[in-house]
PDB file of N, CA and C in Angstrom:
ATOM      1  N   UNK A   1      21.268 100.910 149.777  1.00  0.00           N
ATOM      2  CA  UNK A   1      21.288 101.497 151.095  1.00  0.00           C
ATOM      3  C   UNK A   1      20.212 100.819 151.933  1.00  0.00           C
ATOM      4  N   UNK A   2      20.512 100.661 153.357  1.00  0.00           N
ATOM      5  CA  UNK A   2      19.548  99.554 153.893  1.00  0.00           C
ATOM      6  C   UNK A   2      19.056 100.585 154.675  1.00  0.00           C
ATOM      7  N   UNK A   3      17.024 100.507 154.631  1.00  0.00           N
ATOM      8  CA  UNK A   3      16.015 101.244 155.206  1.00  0.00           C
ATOM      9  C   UNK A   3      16.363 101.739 156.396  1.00  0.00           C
ATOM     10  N   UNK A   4      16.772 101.272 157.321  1.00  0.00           N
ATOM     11  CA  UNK A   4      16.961 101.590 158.646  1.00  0.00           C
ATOM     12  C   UNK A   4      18.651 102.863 158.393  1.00  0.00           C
ATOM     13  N   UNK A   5      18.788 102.750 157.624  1.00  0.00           N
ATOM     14  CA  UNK A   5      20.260 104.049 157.517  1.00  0.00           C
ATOM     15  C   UNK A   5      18.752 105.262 156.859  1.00  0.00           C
ATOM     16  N   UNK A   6      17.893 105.034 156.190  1.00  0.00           N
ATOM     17  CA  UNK A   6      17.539 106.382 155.589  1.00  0.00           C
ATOM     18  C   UNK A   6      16.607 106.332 156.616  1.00  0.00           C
ATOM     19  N   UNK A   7      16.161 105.838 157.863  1.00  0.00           N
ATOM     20  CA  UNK A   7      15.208 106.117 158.409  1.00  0.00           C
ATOM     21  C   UNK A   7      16.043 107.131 159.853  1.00  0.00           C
ATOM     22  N   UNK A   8      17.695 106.784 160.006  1.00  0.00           N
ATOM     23  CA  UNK A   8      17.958 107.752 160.858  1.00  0.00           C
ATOM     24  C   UNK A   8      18.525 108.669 160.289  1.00  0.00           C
ATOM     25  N   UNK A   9      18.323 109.004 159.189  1.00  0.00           N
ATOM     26  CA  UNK A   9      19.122 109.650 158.335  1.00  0.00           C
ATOM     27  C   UNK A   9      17.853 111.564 158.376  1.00  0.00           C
ATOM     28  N   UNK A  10      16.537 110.980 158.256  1.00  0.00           N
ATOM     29  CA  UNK A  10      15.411 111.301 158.400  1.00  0.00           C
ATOM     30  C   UNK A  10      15.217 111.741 159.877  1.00  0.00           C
ATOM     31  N   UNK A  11      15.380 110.798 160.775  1.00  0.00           N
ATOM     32  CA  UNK A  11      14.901 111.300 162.314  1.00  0.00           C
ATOM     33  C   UNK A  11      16.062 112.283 162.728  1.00  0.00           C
ATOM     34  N   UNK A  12      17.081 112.193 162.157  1.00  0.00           N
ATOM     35  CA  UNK A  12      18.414 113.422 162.548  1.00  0.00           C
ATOM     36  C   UNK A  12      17.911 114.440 162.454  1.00  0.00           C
ATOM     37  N   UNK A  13      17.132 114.853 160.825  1.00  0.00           N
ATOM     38  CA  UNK A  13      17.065 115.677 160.310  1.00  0.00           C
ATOM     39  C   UNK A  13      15.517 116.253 160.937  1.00  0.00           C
ATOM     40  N   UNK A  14      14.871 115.109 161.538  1.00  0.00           N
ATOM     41  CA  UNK A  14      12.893 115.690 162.099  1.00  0.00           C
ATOM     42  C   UNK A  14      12.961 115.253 163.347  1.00  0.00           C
ATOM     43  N   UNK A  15      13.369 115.081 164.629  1.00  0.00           N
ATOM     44  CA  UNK A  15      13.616 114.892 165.502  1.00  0.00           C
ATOM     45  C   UNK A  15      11.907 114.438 165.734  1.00  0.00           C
ATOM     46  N   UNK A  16      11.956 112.967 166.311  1.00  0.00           N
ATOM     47  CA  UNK A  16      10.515 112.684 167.255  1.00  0.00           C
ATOM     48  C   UNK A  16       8.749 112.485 166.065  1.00  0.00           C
ATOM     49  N   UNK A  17       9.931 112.264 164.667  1.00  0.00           N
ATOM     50  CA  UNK A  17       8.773 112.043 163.461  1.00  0.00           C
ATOM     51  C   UNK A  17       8.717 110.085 163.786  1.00  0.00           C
ATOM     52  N   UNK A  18       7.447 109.969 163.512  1.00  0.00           N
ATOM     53  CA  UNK A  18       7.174 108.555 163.083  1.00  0.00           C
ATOM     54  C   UNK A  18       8.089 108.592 161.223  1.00  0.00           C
ATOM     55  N   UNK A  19       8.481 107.309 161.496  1.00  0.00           N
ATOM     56  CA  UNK A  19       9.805 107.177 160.362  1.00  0.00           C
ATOM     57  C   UNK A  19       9.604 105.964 160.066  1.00  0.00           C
ATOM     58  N   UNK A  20       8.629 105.350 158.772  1.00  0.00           N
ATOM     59  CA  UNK A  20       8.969 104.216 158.339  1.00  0.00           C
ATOM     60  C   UNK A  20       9.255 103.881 156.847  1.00  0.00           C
ATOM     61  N   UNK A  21      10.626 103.342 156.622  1.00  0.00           N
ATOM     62  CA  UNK A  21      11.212 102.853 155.175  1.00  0.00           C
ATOM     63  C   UNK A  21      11.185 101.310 154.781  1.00  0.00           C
ATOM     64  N   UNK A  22      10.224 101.242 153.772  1.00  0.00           N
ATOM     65  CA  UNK A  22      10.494  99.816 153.260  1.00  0.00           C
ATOM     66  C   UNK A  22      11.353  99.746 151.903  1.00  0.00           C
ATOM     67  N   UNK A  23      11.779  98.655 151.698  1.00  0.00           N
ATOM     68  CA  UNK A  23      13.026  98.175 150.329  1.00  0.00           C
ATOM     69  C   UNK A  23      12.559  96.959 150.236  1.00  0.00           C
ATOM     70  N   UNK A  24      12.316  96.543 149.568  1.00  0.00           N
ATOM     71  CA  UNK A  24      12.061  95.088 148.950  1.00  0.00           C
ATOM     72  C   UNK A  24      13.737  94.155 148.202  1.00  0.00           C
ATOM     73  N   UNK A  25      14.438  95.958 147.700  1.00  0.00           N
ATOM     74  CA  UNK A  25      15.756  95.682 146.884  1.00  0.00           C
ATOM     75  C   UNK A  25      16.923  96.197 147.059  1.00  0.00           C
ATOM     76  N   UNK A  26      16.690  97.433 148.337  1.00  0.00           N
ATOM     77  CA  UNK A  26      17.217  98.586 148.541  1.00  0.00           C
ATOM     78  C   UNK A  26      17.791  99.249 147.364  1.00  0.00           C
ATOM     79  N   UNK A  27      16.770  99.456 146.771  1.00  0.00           N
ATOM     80  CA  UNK A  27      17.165 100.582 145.202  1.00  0.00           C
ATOM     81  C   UNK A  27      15.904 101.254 145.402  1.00  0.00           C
ATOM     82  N   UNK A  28      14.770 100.806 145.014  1.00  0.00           N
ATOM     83  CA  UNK A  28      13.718 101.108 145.111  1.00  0.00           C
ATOM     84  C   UNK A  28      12.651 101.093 146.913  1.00  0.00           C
ATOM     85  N   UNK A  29      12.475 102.060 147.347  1.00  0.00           N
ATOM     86  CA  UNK A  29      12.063 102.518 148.638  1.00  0.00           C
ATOM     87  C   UNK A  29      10.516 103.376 148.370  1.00  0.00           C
ATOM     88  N   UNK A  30       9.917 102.863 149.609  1.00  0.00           N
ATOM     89  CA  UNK A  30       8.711 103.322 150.031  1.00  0.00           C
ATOM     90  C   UNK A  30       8.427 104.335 151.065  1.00  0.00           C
ATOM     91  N   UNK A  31       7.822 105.382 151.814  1.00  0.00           N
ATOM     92  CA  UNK A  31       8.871 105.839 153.452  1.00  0.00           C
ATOM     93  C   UNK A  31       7.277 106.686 153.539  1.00  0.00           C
ATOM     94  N   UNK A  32       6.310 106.443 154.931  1.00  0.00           N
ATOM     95  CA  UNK A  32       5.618 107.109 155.181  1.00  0.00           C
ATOM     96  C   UNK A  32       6.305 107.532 156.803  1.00  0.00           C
ATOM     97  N   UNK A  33       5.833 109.056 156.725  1.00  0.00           N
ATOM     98  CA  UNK A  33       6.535 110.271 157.740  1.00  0.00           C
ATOM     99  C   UNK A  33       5.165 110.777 157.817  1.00  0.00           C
ATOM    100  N   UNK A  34       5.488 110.687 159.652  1.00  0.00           N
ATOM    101  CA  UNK A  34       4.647 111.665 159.701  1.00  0.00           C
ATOM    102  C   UNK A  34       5.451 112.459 161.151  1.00  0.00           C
ATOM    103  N   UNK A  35       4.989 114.122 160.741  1.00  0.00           N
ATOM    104  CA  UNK A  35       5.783 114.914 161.389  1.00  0.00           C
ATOM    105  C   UNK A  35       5.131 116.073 161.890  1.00  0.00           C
ATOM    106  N   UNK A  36       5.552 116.527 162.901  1.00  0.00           N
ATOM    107  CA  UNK A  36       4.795 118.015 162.925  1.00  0.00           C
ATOM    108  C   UNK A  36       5.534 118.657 161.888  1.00  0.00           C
ATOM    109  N   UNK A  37       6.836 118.642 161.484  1.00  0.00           N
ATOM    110  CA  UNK A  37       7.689 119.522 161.015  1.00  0.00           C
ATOM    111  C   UNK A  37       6.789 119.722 159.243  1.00  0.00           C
ATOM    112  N   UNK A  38       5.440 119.119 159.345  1.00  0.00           N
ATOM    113  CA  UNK A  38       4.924 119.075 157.972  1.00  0.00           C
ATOM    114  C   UNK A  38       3.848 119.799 157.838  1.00  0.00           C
ATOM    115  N   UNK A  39       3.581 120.212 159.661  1.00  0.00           N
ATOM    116  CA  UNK A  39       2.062 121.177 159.590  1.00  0.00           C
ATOM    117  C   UNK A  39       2.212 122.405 158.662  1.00  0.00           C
ATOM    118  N   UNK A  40       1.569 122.978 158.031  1.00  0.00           N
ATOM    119  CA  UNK A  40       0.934 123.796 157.152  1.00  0.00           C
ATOM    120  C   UNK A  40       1.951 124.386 155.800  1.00  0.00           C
ATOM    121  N   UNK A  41       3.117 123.156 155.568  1.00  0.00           N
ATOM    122  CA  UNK A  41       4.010 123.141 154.520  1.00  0.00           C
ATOM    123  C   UNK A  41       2.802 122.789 153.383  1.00  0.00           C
ATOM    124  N   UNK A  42       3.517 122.923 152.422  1.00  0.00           N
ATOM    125  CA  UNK A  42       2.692 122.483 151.128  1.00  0.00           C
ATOM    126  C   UNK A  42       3.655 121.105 150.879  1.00  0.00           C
ATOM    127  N   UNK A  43       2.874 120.197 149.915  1.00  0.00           N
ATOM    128  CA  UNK A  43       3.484 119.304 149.508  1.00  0.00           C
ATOM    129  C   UNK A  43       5.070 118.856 148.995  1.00  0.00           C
ATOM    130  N   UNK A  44       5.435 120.136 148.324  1.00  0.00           N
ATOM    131  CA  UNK A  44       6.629 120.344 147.546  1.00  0.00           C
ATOM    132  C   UNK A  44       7.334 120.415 149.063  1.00  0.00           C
ATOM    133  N   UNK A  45       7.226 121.329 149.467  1.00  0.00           N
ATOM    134  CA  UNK A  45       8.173 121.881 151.026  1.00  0.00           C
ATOM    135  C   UNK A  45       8.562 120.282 151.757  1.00  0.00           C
ATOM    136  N   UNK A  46       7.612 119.669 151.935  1.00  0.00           N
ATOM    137  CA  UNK A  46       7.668 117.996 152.882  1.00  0.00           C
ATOM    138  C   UNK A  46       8.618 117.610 151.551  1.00  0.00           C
ATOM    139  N   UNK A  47       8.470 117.301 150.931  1.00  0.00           N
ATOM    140  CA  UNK A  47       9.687 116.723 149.489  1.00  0.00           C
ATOM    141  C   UNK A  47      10.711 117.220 149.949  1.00  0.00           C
ATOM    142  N   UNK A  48      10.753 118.529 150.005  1.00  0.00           N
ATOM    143  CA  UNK A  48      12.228 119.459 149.956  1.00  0.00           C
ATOM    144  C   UNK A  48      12.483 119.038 151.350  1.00  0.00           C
ATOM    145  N   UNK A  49      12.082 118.943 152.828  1.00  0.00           N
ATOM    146  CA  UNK A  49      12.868 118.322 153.842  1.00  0.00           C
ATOM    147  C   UNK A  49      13.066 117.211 153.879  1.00  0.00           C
ATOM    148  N   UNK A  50      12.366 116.143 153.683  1.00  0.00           N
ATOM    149  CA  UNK A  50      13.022 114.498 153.198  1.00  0.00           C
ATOM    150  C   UNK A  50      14.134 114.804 152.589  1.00  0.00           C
ATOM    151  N   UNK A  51      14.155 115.300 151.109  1.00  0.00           N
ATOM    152  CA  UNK A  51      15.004 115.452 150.434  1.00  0.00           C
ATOM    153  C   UNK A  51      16.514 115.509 151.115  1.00  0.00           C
ATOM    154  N   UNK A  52      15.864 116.910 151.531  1.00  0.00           N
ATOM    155  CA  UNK A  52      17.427 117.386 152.169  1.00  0.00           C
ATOM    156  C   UNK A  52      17.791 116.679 153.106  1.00  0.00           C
ATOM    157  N   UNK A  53      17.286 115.658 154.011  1.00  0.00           N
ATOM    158  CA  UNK A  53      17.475 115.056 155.407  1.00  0.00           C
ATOM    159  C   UNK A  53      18.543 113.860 154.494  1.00  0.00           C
ATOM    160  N   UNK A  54      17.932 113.522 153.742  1.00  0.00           N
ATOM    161  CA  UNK A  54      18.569 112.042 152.782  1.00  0.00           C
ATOM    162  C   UNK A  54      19.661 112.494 152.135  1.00  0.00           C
ATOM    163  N   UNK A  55      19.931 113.552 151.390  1.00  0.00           N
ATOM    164  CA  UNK A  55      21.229 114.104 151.211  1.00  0.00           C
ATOM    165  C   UNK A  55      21.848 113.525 149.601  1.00  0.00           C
ATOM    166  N   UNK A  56      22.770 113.192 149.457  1.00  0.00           N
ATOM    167  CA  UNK A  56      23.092 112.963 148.186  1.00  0.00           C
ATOM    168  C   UNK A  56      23.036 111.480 147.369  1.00  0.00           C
ATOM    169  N   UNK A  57      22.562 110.621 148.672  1.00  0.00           N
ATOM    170  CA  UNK A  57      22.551 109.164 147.627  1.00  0.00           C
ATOM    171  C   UNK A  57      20.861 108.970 147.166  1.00  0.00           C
ATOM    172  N   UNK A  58      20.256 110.236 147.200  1.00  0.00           N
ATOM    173  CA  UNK A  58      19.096 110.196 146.194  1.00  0.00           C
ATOM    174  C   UNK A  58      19.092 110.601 144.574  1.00  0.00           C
ATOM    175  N   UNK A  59      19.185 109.848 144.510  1.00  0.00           N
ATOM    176  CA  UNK A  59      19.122 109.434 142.658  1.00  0.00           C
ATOM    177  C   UNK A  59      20.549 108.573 142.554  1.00  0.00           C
ATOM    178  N   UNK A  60      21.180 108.038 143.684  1.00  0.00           N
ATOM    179  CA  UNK A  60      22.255 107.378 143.011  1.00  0.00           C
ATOM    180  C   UNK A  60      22.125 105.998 143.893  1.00  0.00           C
ATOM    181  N   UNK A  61      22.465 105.874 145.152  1.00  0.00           N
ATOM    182  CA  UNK A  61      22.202 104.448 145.882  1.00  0.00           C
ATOM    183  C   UNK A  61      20.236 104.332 145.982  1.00  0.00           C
ATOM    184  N   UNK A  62      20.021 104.960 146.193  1.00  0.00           N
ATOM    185  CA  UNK A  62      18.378 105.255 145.888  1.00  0.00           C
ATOM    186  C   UNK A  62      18.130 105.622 144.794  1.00  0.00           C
ATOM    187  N   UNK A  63      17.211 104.422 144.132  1.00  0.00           N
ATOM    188  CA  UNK A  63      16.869 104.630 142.449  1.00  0.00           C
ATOM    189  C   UNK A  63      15.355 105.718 142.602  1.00  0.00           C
ATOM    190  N   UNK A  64      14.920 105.253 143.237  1.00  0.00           N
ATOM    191  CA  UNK A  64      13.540 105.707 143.157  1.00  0.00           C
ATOM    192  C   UNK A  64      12.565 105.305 145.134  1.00  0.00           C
ATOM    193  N   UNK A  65      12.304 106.660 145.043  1.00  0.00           N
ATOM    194  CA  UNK A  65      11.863 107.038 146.374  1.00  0.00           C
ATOM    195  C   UNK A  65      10.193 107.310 146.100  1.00  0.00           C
ATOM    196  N   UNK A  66       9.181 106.405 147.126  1.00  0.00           N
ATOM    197  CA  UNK A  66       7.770 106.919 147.009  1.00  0.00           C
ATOM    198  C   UNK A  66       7.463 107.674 148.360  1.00  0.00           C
ATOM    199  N   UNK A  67       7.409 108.963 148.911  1.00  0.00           N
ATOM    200  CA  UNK A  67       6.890 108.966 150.295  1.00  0.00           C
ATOM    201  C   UNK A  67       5.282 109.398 150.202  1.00  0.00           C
ATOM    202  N   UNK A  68       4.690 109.182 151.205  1.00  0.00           N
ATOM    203  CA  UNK A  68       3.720 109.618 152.060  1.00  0.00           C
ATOM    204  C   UNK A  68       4.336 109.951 153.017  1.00  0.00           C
ATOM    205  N   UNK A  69       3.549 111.239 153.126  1.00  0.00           N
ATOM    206  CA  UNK A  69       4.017 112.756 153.653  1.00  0.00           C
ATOM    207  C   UNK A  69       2.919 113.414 154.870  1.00  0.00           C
ATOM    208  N   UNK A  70       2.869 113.145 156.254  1.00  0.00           N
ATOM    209  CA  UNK A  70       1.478 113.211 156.512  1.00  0.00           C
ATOM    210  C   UNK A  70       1.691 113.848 158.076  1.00  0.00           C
ATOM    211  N   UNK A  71       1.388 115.278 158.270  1.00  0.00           N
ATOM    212  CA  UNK A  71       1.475 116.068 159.767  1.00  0.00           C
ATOM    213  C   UNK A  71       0.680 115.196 160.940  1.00  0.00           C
ATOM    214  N   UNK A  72       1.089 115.427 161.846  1.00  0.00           N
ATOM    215  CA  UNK A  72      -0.010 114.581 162.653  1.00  0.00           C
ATOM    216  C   UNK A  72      -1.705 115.090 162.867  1.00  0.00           C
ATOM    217  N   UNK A  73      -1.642 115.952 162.837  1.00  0.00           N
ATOM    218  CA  UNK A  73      -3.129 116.257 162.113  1.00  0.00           C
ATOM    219  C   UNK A  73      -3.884 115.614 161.151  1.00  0.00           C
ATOM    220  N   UNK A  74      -3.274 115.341 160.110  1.00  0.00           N
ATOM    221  CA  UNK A  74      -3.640 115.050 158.871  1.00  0.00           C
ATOM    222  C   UNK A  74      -4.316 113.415 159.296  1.00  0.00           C
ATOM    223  N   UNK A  75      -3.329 112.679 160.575  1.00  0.00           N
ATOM    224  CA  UNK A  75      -3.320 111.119 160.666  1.00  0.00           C
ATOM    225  C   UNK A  75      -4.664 110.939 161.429  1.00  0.00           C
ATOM    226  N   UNK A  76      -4.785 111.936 162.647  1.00  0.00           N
ATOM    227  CA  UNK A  76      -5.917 112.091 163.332  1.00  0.00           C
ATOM    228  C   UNK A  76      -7.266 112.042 162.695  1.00  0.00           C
ATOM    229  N   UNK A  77      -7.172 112.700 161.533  1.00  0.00           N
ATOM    230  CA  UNK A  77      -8.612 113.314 160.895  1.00  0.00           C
ATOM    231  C   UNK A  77      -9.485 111.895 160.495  1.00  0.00           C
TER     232      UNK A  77
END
C-alpha cells in the first residue's frame, strides 16, 4: 500500500492532523501524527484511532506499522 493512501486514509478519519507515512517497501511503515484528536487519550486510545482510521489492510497489505503518536501540546513542550 503506497504511504500517501494511509496518510488520507488517516486525515479522513482526524481531520486537520499533521500526517506523515514513510515505506521504504510499502510492507513495513513508519507514521508520526500529530493531532488534537490525541489530547488527554492514553496511549492505547491514539493506537485504537489510527487503527480504526486504517481499517482492515493492517496486518495484511501492512506488515508492520511503527507510529509516533503526539497531541499538539506534547510537540510544543
Amino acid at each position: 500500500m503506497d504511504p500517501a493512501a494511509i496518510e488520507q486514509r488517516i486525515l479522513q478519519a482526524m481531520p486537520g492532523a499533521d500526517v506523515r507515512v514513510m515505506s521504504e517497501d510499502n510492507v513495513h511503515y513508519s507514521a508520526r501524527i500529530v493531532s488534537a484528536d490525541f489530547s488527554g487519550r492514553s496511549r492505547i486510545e491514539r493506537h485504537r484511532l489510527v487503527h480504526a482510521a486504517i481499517g482492515s489492510e493492517l496486518g495484511r497489505e501492512i506488515h508492520a506499522l511503527s507510529l509516533d503518536l503526539k497531541s499538539p501540546e506534547e510537540v510544543a513542550d
